[in-house]
C-alpha atoms as a PDB file:
ATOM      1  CA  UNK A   1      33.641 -23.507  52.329  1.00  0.00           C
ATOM      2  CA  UNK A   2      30.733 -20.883  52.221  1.00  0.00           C
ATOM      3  CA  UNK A   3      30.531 -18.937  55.641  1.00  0.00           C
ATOM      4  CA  UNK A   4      27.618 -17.656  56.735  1.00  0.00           C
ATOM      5  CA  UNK A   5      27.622 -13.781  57.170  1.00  0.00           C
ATOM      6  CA  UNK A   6      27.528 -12.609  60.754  1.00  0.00           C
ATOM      7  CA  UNK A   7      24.032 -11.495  62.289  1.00  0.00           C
ATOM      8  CA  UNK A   8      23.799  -7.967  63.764  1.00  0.00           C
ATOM      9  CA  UNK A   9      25.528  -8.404  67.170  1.00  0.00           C
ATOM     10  CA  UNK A  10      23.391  -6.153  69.800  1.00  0.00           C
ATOM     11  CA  UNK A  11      25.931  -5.228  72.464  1.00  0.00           C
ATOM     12  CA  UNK A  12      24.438  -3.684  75.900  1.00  0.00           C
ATOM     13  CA  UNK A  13      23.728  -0.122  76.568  1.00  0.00           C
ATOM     14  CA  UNK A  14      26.274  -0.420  79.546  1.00  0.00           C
ATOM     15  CA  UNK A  15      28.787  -2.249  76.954  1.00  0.00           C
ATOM     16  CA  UNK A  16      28.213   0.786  74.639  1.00  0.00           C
ATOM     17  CA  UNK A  17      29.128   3.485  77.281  1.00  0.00           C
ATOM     18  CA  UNK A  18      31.971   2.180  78.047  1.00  0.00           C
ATOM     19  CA  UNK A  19      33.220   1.913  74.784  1.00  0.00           C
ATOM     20  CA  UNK A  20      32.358   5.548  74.105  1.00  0.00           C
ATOM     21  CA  UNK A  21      33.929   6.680  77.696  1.00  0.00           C
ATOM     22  CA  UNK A  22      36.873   4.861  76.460  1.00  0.00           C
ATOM     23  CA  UNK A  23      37.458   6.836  73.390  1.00  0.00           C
ATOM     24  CA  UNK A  24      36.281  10.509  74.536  1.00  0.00           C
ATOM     25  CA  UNK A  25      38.671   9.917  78.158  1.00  0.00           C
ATOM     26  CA  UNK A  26      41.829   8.517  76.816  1.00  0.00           C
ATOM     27  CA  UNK A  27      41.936  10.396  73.621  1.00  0.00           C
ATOM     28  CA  UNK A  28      42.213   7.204  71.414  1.00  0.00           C
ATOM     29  CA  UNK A  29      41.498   6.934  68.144  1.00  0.00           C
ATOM     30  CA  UNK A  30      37.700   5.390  67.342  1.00  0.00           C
ATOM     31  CA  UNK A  31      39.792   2.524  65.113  1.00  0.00           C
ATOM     32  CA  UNK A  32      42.019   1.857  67.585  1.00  0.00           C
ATOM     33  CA  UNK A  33      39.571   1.020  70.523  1.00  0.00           C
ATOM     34  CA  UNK A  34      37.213  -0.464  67.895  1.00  0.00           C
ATOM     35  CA  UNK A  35      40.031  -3.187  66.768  1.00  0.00           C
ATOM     36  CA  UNK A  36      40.980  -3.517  70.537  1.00  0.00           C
ATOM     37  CA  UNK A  37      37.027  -4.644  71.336  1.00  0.00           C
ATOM     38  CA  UNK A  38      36.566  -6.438  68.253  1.00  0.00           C
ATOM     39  CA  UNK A  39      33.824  -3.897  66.798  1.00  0.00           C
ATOM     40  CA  UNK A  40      32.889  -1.902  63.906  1.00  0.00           C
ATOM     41  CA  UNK A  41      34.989   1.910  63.540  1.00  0.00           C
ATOM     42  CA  UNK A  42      31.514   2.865  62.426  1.00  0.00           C
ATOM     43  CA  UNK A  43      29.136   1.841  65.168  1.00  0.00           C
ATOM     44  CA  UNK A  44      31.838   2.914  67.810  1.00  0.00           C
ATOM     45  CA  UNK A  45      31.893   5.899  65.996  1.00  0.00           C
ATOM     46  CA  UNK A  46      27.811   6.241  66.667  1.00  0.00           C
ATOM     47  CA  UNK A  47      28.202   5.348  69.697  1.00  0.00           C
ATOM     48  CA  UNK A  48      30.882   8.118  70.575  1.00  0.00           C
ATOM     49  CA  UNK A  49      28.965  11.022  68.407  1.00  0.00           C
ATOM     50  CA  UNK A  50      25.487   9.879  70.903  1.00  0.00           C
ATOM     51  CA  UNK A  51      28.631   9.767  74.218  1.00  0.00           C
ATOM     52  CA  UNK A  52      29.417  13.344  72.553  1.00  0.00           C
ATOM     53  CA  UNK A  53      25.642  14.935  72.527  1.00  0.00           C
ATOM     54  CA  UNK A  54      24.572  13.759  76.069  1.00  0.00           C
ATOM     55  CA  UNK A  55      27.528  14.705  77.527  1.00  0.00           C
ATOM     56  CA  UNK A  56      28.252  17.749  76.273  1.00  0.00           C
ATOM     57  CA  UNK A  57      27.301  20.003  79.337  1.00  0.00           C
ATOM     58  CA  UNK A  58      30.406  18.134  80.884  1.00  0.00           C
ATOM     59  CA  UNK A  59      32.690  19.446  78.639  1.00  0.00           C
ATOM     60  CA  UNK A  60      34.600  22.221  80.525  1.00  0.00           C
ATOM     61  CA  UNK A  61      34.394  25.786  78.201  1.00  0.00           C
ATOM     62  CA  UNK A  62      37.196  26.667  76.274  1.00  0.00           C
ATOM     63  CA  UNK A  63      40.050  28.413  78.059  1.00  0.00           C
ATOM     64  CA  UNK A  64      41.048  31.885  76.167  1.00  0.00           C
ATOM     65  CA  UNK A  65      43.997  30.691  74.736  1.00  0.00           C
ATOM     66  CA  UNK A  66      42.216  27.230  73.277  1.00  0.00           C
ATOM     67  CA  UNK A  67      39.638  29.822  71.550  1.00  0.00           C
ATOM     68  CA  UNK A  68      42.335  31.770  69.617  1.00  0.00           C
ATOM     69  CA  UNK A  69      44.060  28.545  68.656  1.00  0.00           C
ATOM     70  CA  UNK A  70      40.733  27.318  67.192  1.00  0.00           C
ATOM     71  CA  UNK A  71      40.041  30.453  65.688  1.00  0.00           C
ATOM     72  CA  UNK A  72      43.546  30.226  63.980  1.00  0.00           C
ATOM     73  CA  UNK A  73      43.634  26.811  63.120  1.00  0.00           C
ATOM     74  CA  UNK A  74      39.786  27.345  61.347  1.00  0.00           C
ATOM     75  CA  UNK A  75      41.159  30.374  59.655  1.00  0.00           C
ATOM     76  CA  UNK A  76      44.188  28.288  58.259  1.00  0.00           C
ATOM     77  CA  UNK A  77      41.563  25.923  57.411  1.00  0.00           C
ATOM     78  CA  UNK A  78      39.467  28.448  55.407  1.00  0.00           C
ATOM     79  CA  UNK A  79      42.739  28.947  53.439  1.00  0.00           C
ATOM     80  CA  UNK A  80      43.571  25.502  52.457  1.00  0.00           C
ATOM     81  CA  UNK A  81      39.984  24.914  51.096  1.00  0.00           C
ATOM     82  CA  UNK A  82      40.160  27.794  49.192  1.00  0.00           C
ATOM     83  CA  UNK A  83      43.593  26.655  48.356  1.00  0.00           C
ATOM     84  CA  UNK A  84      42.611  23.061  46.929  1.00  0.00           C
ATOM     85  CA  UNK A  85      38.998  24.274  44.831  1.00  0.00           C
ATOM     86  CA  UNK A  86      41.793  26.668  43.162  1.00  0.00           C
ATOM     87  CA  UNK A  87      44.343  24.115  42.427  1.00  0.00           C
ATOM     88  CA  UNK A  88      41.683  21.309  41.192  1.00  0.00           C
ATOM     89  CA  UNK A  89      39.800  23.941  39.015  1.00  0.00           C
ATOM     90  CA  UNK A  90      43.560  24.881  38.103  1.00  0.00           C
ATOM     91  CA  UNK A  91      44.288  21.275  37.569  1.00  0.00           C
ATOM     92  CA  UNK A  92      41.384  20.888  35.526  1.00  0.00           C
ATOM     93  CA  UNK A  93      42.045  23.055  33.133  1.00  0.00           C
ATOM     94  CA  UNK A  94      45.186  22.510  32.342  1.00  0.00           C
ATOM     95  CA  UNK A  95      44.954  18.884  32.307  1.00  0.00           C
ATOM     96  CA  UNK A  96      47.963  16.653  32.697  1.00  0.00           C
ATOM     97  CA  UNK A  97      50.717  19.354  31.954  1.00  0.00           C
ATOM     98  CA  UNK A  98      50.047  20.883  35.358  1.00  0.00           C
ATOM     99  CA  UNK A  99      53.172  21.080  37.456  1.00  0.00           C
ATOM    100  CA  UNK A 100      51.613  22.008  40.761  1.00  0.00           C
ATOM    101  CA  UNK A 101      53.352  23.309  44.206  1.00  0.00           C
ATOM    102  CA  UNK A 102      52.662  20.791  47.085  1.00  0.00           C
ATOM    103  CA  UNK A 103      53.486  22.801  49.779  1.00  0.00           C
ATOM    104  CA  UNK A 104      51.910  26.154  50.471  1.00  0.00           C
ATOM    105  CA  UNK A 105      50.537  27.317  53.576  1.00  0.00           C
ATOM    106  CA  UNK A 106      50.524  23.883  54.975  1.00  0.00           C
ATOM    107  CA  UNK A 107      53.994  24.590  55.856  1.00  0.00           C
ATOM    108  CA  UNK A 108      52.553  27.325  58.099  1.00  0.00           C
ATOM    109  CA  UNK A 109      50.931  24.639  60.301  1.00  0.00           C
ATOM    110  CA  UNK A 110      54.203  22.654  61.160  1.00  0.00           C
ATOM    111  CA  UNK A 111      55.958  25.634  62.255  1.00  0.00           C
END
């Protein structure tokens, strides 16, 4: 049998908060909570990005020690883009002959 395709739910501001809250407190993954309440990862995800912007005074300031890991870790990140437009343009070029290392400075990041 044919189903009919599901109407746009509209789900409470109140519903939609808490949703959010549940996410940005707990840490959870947006697909897991989403699954868990039976909603899309993509509207949750709206919701949490909107959670994100009107709450954002809340958000204690980064400790000294948080600011030089994220300095690091977008430093290391700056290297692995540079890293993969190389090895693609590499790739590219030499077509299926290519015998590229996997592991560079991602090993770095494990340590």
């Amino acid at each position: 049998m044919d189903q009919v395709p599901k109407k746009y739910r509209n789900f409470s501001p109140e519903f939609r908060e808490e949703a959010a809250r549940m996410v940005v407190e707990t840490s959870r993954p947006i697909a897991d909570v989403a699954r868990e309440l039976g909603i899309s990862e993509t509207s949750l995800g709206n919701w949490v990005r909107a959670y994100r912007e009107r709450h954002a005074e809340d958000e204690p300031p980064l400790q000294l020690s948080e600011r030089a890991r994220l300095r690091e870790l977008e430093r290391v990140n700056r290297e692995l883009e540079m890293e993969n437009t190389f090895l693609k343009k590499a790739a590219a070029y030499a077509g299926d002959r290519c015998q590229v290392p996997v592991l560079s400075s991602v090993s770095r990041i494990f340590r």
